[in-house]
N, C-alpha and C. Protein backbone atom coordinates (compact mmCIF):
# COMPACT_ATOMS: atom_id res chain seq x y z
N UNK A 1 0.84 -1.19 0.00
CA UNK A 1 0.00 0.00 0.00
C UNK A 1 0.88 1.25 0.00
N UNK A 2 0.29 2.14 -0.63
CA UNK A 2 1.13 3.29 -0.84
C UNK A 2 0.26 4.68 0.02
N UNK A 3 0.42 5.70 0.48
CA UNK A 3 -0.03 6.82 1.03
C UNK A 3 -0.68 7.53 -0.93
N UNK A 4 -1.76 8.18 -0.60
CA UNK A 4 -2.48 9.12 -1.90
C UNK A 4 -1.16 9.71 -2.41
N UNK A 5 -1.22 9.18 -3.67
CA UNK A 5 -0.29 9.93 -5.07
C UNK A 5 -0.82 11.35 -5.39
N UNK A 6 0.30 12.51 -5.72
CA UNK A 6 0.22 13.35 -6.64
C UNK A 6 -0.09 13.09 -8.26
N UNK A 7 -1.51 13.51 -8.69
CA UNK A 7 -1.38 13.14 -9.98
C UNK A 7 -1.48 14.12 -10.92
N UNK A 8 -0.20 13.57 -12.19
CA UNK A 8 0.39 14.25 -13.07
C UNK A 8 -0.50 13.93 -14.18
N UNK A 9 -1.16 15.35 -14.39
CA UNK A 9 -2.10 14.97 -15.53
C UNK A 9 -1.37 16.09 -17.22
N UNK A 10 -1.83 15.27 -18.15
CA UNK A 10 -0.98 15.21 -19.57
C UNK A 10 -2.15 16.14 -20.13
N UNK A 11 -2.12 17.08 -20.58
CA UNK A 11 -3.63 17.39 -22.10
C UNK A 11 -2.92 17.77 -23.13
N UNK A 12 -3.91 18.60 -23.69
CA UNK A 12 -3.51 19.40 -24.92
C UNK A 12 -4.54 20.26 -24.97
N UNK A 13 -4.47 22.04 -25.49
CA UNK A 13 -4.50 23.04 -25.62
C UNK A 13 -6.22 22.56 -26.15
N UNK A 14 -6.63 21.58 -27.75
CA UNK A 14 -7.12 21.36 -28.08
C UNK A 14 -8.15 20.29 -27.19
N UNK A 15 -8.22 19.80 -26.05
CA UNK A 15 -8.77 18.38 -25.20
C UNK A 15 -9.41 19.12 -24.18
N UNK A 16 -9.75 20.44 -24.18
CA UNK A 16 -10.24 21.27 -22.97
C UNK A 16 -11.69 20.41 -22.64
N UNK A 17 -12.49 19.58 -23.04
CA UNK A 17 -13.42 19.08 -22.38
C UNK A 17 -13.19 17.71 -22.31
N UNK A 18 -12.69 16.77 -22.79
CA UNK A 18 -11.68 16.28 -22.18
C UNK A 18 -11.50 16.00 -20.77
N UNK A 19 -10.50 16.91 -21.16
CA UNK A 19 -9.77 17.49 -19.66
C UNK A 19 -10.83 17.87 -18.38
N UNK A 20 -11.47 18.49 -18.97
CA UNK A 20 -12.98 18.85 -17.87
C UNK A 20 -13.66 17.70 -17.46
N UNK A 21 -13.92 17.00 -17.93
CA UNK A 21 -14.55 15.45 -17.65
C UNK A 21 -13.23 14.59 -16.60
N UNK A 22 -12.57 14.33 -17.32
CA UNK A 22 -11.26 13.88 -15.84
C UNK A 22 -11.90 14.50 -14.54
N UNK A 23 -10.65 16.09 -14.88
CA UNK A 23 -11.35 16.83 -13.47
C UNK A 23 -12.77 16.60 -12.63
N UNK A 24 -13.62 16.68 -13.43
CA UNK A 24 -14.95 16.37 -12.82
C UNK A 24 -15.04 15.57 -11.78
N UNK A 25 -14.41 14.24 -12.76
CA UNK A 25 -13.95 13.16 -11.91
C UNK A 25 -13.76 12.67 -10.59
N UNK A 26 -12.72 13.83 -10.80
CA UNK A 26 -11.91 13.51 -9.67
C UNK A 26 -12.00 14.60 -8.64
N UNK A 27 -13.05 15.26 -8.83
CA UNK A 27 -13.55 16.34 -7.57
C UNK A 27 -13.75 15.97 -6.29
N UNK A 28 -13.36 14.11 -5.75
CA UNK A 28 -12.98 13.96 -4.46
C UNK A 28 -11.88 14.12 -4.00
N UNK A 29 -10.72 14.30 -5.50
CA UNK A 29 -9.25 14.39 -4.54
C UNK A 29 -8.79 16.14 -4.85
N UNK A 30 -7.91 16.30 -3.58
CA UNK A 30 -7.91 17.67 -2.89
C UNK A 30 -7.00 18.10 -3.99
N UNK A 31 -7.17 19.17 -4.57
CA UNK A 31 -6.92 19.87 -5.95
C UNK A 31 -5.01 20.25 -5.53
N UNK A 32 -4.46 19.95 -4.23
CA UNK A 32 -3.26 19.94 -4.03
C UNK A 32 -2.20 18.63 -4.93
N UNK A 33 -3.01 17.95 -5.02
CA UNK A 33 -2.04 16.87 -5.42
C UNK A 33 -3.06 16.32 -6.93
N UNK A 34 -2.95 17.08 -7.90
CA UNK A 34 -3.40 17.27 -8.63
C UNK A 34 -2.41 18.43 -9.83
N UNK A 35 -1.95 18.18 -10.93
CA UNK A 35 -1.01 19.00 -11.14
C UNK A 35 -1.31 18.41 -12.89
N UNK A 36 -1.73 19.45 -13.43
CA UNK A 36 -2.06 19.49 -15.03
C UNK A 36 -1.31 20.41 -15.49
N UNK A 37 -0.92 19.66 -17.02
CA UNK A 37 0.05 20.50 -17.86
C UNK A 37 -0.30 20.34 -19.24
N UNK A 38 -0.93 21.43 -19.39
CA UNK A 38 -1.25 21.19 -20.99
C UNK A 38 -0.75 21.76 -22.12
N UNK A 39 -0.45 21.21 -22.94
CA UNK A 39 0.74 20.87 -24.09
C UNK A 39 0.11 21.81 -25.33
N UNK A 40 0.90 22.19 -26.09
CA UNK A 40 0.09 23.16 -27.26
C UNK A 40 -0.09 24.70 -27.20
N UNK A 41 0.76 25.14 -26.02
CA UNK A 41 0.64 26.56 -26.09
C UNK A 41 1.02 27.21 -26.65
N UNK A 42 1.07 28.49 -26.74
CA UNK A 42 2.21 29.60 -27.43
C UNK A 42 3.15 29.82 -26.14
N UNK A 43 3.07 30.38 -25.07
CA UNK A 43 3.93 30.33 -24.33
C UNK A 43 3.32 29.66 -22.58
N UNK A 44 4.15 29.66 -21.91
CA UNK A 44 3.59 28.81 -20.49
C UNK A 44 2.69 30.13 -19.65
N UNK A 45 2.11 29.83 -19.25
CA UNK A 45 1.33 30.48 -17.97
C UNK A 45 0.18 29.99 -17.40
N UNK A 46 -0.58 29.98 -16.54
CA UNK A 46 -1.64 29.28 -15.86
C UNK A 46 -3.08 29.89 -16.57
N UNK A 47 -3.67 28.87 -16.63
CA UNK A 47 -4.74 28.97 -17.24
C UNK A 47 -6.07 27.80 -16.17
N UNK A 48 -7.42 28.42 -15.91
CA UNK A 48 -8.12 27.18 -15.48
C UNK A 48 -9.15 27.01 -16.19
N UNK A 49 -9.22 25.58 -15.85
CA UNK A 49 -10.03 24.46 -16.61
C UNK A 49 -10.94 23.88 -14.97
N UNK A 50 -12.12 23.98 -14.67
CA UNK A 50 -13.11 23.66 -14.17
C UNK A 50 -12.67 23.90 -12.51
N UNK A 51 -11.94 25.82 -12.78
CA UNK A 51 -12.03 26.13 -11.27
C UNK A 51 -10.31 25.89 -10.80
N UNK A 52 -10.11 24.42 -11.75
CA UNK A 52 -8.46 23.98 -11.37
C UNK A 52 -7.31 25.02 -11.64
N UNK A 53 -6.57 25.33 -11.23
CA UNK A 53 -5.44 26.16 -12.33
C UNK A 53 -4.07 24.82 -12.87
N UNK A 54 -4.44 25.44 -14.29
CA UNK A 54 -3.23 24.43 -14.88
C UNK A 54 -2.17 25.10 -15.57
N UNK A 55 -0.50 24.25 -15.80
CA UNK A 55 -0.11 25.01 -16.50
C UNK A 55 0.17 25.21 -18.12
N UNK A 56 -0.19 25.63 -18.90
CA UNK A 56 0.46 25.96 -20.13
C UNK A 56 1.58 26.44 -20.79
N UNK A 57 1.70 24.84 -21.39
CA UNK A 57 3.34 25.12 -22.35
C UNK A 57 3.56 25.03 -23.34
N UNK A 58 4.70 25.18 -23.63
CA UNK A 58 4.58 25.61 -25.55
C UNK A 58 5.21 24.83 -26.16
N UNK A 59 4.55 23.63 -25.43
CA UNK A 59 5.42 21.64 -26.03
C UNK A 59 4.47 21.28 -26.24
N UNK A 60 4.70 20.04 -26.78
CA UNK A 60 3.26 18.95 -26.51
C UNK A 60 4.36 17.73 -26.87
N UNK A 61 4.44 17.02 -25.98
CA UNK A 61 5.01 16.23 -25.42
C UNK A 61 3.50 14.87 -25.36
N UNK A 62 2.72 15.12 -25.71
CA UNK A 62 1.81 14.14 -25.63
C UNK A 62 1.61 13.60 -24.23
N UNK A 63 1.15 12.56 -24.06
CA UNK A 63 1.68 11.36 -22.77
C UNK A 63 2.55 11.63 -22.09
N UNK A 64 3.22 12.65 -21.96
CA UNK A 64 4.57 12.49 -21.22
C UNK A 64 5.01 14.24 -20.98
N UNK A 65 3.84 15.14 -21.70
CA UNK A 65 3.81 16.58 -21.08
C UNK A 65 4.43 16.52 -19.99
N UNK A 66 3.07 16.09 -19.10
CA UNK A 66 3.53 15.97 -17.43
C UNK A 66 5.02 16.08 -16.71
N UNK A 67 5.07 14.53 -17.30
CA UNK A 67 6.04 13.64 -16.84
C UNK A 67 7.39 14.71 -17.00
N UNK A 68 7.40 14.99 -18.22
CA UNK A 68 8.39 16.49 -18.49
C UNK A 68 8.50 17.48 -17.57
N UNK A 69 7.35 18.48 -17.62
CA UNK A 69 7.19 19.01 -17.01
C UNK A 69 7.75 18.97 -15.55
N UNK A 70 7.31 18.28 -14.77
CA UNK A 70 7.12 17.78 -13.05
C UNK A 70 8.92 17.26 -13.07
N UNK A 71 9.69 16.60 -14.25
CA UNK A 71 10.78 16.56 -14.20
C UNK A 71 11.85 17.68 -13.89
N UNK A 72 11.45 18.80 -14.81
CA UNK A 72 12.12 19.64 -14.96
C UNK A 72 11.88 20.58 -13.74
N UNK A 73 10.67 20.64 -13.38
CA UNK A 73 10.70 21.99 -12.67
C UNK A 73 11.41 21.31 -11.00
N UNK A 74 11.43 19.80 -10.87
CA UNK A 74 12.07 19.36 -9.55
C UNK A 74 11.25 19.97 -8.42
N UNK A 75 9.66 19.22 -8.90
CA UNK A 75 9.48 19.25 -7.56
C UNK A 75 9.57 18.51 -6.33
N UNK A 76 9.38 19.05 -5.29
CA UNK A 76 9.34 18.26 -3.74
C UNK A 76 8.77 17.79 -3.25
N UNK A 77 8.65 17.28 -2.24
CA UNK A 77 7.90 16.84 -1.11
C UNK A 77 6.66 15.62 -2.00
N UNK A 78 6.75 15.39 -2.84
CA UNK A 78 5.62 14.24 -3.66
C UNK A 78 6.28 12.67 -3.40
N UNK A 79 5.84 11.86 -2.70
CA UNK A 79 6.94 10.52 -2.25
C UNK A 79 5.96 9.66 -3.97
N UNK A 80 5.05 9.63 -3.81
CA UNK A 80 4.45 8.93 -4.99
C UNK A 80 3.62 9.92 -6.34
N UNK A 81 4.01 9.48 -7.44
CA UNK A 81 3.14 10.19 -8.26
C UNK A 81 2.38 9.15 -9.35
N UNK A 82 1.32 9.86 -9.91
CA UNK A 82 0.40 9.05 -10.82
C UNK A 82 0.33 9.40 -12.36
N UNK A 83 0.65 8.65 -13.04
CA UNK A 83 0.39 9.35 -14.60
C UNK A 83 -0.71 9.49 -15.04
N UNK A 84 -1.65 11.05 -15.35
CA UNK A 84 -2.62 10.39 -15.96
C UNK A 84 -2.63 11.15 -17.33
N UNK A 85 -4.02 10.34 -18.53
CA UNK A 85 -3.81 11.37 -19.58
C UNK A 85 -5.61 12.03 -19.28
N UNK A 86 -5.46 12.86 -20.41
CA UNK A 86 -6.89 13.95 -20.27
C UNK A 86 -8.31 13.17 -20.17
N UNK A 87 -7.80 12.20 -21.70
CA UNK A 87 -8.74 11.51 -21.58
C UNK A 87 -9.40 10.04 -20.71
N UNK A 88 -8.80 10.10 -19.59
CA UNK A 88 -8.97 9.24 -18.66
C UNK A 88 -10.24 9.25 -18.13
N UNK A 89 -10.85 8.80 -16.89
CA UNK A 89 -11.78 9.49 -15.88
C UNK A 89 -11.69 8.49 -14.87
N UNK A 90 -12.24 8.86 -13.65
CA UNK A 90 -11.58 8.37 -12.35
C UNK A 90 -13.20 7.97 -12.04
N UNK A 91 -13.17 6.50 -11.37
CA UNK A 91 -14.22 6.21 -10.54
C UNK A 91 -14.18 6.30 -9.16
N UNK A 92 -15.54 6.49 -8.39
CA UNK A 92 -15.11 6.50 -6.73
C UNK A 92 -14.43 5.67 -6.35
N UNK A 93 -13.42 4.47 -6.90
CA UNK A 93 -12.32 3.69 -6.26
C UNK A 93 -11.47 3.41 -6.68
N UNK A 94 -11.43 4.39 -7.43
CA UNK A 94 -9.69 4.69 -8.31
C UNK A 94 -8.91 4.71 -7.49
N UNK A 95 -8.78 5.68 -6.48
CA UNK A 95 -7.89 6.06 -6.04
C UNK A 95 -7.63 5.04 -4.59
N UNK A 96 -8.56 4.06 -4.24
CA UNK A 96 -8.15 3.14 -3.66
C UNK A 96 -7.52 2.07 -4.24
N UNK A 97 -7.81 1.79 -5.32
CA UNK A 97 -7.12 0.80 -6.00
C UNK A 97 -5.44 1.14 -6.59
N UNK A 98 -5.71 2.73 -6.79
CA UNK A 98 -4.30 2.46 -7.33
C UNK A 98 -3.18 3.07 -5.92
N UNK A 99 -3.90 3.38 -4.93
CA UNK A 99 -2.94 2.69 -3.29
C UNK A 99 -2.42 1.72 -2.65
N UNK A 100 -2.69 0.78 -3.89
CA UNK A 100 -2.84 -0.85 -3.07
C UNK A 100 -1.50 -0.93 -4.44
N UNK A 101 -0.89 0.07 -4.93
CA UNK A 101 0.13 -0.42 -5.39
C UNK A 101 1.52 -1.12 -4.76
N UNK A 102 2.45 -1.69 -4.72
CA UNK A 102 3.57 -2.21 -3.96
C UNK A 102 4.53 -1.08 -4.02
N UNK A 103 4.55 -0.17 -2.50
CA UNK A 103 5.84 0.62 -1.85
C UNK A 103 6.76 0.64 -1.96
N UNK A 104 7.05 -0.76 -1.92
CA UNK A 104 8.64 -0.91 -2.03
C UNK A 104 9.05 -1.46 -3.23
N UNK A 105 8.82 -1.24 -4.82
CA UNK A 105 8.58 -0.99 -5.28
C UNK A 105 9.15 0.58 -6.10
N UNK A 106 10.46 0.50 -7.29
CA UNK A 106 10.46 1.68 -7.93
C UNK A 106 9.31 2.45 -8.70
N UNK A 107 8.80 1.59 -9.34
CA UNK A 107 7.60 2.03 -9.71
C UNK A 107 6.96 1.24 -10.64
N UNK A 108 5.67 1.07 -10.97
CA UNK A 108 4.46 0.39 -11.36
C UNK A 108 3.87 0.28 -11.99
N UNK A 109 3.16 -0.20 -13.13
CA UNK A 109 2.22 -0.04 -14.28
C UNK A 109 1.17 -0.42 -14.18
């Protein structure tokens, strides 16, 4: 079992509802550990999508925006993170199920 993941969510400039449907989603988990990066900009700055603030960049990196992103900027304090893409959507036991991943454990598919 793992403690609640930060999840790294992927879009594109063009997937804005999409992207809104995820979010929707996932309006039980606390918008802190929640971190969208959407791909296709002209230049980066925050933009929100259903209340969330996300950031906008001027890649598109597809699948792996995020993953970029959250690389580069080195963030902290996150012991686990989650990949997701736009077009995903989360059921009420998503996020228990994907806790029951193995800890010890580099990481998981």
């Amino acid at each position: 079992m793992i403690e609640p993941p930060t999840y790294l969510i992927s879009s594109h400039v063009s997937y804005r509802d999409a992207l809104a449907r995820l979010l929707t989603s996932m309006n039980h988990i606390p918008a802190k550990r929640k971190w969208v990066y959407i791909g296709g900009g002209t230049v980066e700055r925050v933009v929100c999508v259903n209340g969330m603030p996300c950031f906008e960049v001027p890649h598109n990196s597809f699948d792996y925006t995020a993953l970029i992103e959250w690389a580069t900027k080195a963030q902290n304090g996150h012991r686990h993170v989650f990949l997701l893409h736009d077009t995903m959507e989360f059921g009420q036991d998503s996020e228990d199920l994907i806790c029951q991943a193995d800890g010890a454990m580099d990481a998981t598919a």
